[in-house]
Protein backbone atom coordinates (compact mmCIF):
# COMPACT_ATOMS: atom_id res chain seq x y z
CA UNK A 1 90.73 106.98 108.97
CA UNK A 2 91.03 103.65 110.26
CA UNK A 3 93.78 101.15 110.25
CA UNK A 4 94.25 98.91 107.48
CA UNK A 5 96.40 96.01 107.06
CA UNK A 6 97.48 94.56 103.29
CA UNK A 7 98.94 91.25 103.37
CA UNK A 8 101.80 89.97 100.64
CA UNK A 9 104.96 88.06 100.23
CA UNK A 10 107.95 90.35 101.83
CA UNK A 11 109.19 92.22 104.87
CA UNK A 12 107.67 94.66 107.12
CA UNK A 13 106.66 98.09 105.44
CA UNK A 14 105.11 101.10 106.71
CA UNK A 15 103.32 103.59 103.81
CA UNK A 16 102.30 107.22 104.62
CA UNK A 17 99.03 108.47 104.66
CA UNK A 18 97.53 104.53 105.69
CA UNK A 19 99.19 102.05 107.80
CA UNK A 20 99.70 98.94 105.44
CA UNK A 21 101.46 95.87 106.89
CA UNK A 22 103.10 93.22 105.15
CA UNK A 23 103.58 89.85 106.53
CA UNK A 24 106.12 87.14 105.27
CA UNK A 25 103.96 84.94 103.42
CA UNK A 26 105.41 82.10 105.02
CA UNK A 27 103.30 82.86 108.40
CA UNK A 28 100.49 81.03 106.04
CA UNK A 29 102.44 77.84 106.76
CA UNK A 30 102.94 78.21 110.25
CA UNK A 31 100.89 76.59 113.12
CA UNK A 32 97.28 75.70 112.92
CA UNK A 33 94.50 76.29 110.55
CA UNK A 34 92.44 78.62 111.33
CA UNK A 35 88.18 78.23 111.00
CA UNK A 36 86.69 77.82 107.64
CA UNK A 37 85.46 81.55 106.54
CA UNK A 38 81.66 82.38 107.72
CA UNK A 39 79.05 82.26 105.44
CA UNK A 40 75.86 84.06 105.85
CA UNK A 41 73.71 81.15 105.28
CA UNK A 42 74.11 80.34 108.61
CA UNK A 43 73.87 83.47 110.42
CA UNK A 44 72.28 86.61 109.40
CA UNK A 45 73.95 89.86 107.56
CA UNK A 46 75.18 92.22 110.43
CA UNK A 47 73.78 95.96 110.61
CA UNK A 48 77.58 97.22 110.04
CA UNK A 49 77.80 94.93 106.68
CA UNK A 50 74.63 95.97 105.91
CA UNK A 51 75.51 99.64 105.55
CA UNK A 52 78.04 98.51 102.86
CA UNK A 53 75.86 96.60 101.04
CA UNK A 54 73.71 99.72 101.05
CA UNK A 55 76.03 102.07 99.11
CA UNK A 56 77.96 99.42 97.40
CA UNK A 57 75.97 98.10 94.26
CA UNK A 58 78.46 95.08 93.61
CA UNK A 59 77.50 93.23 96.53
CA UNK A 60 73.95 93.53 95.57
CA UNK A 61 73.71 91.93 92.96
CA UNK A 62 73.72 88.07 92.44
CA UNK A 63 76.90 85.97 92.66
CA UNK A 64 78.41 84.26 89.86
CA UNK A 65 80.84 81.65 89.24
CA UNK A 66 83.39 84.36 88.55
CA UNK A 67 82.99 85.46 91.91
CA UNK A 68 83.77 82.59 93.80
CA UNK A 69 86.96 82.38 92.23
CA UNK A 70 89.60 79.12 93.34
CA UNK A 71 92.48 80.89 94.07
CA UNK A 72 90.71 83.52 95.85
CA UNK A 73 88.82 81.20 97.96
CA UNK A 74 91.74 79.54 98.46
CA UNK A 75 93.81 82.61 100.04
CA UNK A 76 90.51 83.54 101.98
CA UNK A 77 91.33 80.79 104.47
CA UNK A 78 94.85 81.23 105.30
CA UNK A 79 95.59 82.42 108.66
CA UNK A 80 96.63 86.20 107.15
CA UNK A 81 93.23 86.73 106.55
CA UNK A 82 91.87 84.77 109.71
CA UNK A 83 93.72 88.15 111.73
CA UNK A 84 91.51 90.68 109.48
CA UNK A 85 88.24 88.78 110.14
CA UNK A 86 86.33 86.49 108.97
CA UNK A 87 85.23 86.48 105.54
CA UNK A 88 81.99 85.55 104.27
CA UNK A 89 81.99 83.79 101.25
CA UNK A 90 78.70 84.74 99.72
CA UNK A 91 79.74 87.87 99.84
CA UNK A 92 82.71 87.39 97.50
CA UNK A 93 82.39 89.68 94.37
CA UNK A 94 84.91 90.08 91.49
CA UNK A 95 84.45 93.98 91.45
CA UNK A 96 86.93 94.56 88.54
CA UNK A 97 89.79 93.64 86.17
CA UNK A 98 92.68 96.30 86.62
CA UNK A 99 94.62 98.16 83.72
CA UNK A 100 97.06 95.57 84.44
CA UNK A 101 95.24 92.82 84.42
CA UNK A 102 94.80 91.90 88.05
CA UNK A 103 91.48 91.14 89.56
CA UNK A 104 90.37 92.69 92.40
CA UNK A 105 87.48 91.02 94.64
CA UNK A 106 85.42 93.29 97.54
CA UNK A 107 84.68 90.75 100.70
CA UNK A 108 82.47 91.54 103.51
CA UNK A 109 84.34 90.86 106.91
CA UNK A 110 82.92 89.97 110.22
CA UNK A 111 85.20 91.46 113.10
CA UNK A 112 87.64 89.72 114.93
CA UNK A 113 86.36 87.86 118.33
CA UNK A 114 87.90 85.86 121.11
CA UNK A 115 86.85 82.71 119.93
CA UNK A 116 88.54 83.21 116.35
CA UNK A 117 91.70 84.63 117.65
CA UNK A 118 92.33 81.10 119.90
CA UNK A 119 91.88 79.24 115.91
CA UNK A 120 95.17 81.46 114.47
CA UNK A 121 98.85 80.54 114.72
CA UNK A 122 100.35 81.17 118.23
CA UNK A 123 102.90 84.22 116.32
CA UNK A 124 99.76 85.81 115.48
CA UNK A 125 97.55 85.79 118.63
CA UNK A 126 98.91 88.98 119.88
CA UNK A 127 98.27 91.33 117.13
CA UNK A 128 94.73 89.93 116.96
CA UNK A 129 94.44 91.00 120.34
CA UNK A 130 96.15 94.19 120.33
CA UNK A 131 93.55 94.80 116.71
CA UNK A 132 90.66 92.97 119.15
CA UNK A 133 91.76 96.27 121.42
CA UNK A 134 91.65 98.71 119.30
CA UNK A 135 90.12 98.49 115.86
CA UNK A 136 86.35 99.32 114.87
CA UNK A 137 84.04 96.13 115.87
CA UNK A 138 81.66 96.01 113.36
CA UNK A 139 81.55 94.58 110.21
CA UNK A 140 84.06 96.11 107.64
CA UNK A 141 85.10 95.82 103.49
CA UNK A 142 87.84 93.79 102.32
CA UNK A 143 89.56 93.96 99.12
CA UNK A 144 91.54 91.35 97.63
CA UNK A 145 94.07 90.84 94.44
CA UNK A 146 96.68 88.57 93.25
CA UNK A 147 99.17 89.94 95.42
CA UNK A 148 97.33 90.13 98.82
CA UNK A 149 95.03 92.36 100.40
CA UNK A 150 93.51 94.96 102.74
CA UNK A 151 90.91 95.82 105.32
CA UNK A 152 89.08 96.92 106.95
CA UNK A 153 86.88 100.08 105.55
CA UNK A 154 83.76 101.34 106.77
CA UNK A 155 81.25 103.18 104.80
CA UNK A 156 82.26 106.64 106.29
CA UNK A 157 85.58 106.23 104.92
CA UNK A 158 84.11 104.88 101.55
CA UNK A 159 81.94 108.15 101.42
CA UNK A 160 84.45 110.21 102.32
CA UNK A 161 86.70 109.00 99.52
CA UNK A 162 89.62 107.96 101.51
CA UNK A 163 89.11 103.78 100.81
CA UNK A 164 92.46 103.48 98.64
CA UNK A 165 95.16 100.70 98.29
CA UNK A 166 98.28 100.56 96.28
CA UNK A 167 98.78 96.57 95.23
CA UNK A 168 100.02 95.70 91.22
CA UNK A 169 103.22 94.37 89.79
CA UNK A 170 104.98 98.09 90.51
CA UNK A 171 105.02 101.23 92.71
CA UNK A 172 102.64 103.16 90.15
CA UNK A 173 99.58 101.24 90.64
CA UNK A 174 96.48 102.50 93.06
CA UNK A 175 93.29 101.09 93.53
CA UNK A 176 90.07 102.99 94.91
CA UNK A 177 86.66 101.60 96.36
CA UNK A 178 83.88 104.32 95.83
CA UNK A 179 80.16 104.49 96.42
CA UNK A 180 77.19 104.20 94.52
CA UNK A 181 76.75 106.80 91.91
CA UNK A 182 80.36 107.62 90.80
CA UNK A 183 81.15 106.77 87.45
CA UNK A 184 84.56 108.25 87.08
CA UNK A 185 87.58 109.21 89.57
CA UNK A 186 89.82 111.86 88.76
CA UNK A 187 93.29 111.95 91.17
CA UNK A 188 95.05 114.91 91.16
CA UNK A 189 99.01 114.20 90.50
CA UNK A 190 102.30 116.31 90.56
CA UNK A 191 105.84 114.96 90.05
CA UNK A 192 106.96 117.94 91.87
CA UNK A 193 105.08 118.79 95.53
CA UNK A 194 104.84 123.05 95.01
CA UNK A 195 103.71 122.40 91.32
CA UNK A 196 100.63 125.00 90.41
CA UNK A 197 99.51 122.94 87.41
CA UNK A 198 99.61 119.36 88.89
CA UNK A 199 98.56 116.29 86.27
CA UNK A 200 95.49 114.39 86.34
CA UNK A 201 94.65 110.74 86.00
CA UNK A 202 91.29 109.66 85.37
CA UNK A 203 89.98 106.16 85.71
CA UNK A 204 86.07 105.09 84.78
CA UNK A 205 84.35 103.04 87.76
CA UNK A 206 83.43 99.34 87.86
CA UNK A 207 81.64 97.88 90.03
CA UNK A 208 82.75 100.18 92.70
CA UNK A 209 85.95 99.88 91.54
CA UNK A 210 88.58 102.83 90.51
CA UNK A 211 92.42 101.26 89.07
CA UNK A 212 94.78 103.54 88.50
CA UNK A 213 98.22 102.97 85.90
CA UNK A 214 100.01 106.60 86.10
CA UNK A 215 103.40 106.71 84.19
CA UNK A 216 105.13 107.29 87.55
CA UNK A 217 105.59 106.32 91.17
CA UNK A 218 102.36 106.04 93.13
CA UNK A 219 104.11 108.24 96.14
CA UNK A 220 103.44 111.18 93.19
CA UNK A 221 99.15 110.89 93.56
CA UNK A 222 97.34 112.87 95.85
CA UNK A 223 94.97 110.88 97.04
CA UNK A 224 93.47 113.54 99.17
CA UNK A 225 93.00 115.42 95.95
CA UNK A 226 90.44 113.83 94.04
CA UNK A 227 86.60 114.66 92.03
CA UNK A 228 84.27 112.32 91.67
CA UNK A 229 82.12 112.58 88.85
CA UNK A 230 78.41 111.23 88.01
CA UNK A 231 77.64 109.46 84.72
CA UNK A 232 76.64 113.03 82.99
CA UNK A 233 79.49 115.10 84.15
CA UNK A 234 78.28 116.69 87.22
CA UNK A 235 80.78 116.56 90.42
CA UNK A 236 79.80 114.68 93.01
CA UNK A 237 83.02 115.37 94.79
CA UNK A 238 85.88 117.09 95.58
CA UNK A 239 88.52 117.13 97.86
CA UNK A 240 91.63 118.92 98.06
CA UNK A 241 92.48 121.99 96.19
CA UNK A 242 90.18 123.08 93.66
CA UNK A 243 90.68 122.46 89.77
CA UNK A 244 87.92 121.93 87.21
């Protein structure tokens, strides 16, 4: 599972399972502008963000006014997002509106080169190059809300159902991308660890898109304990321990 970064007003915060980092949002005021996000229309789709587009159906299909949504647009070319790649805008896709009433957008990313890092704030140069280092090269999936975002998942990690984010106005909110094909997630939950009869939360899939609302902390889902389910029923997939 790769690395991925979400982005929000507050300190420094390290979550189990992924590594999510939150920056201050006041390093969006500091030191130059970055370059404008990439658009396709000037260079073609990449192999990596065309394996995405593959087994995502959301980014297949046309986009809409909703899509390229102001404030979105607007956080897309802060220098936050500049260190996760670079976005490209006809890509943009308002997947979903959450139980809570966020939206959440899916954005293709191009990777992180030389020549971008030299456009970002001084401050941030060295994690760009430390990420330029270490992280996965190709193009990636980015998913964006009101409160910030993440990166930067491949379509292994999509398939393998381990694409996840916690974002929302609480601690009991979680967000899933999924492929193609999966019309309902099912997340296996326990408000105590050694339970034998653990709950269940179901959510149905749009565009991609699984939001979760559980009565209690998000720290209580297993996300490695999940079924996917087809439109009829059938299970597509399941990971963790086994429960009908």
């Amino acid at each position: 599972m790769s690395h991925r970064f979400a982005y929000a007003g507050g300190s420094v915060v390290v979550v189990a399972i992924v590594l999510i980092v939150f920056l201050p949002s006041s390093a969006t005021t500091i030191g130059s502008k970055p370059s404008r996000p990439q658009s396709p229309a000037s260079a073609p789709v990449l192999s990596g963000a065309r394996s995405l587009i593959n087994i995502l159906g959301v980014l297949r299909r046309p986009q809409t006014t909703a899509d390229r949504d102001p404030e979105l647009l607007s956080r897309l070319d802060r220098p936050w997002v500049a260190l996760l790649g670079s976005p490209i805008l006809s890509s943009v896709r308002l997947a979903s509106t959450t139980p809570w009433g966020d939206k959440v957008f899916l954005v293709l990313l191009r990777p992180l080169t030389r020549q971008s890092i030299a456009t970002l704030p001084t401050g941030l140069r060295p994690i760009a190059m430390r990420r330029l280092a270490d992280e996965y090269h190709g193009d990636t999936l980015g998913l964006f809300d009101s409160t910030g975002g993440t990166c930067c998942s491949r379509p292994a990690e999509i398939n393998a159902g381990s694409d996840w984010m916690t974002s929302g106005p609480g601690l009991n909110t979680l967000i899933l991308v999924v492929p193609d094909g999966v019309a309902k997630v099912t997340v296996l939950s326990s408000l105590k660890p050694a339970s034998k009869h653990p709950g269940r939360e179901t959510a149905v899939v749009h565009d991609n898109v699984a939001a979760f609302l559980p009565p209690y902390a998000v720290e209580n889902l297993g996300v490695n304990r999940i079924i996917w389910r087809a439109p009829n029923g059938r299970v597509i997939k399941r990971r963790g321990r086994r429960s009908s």
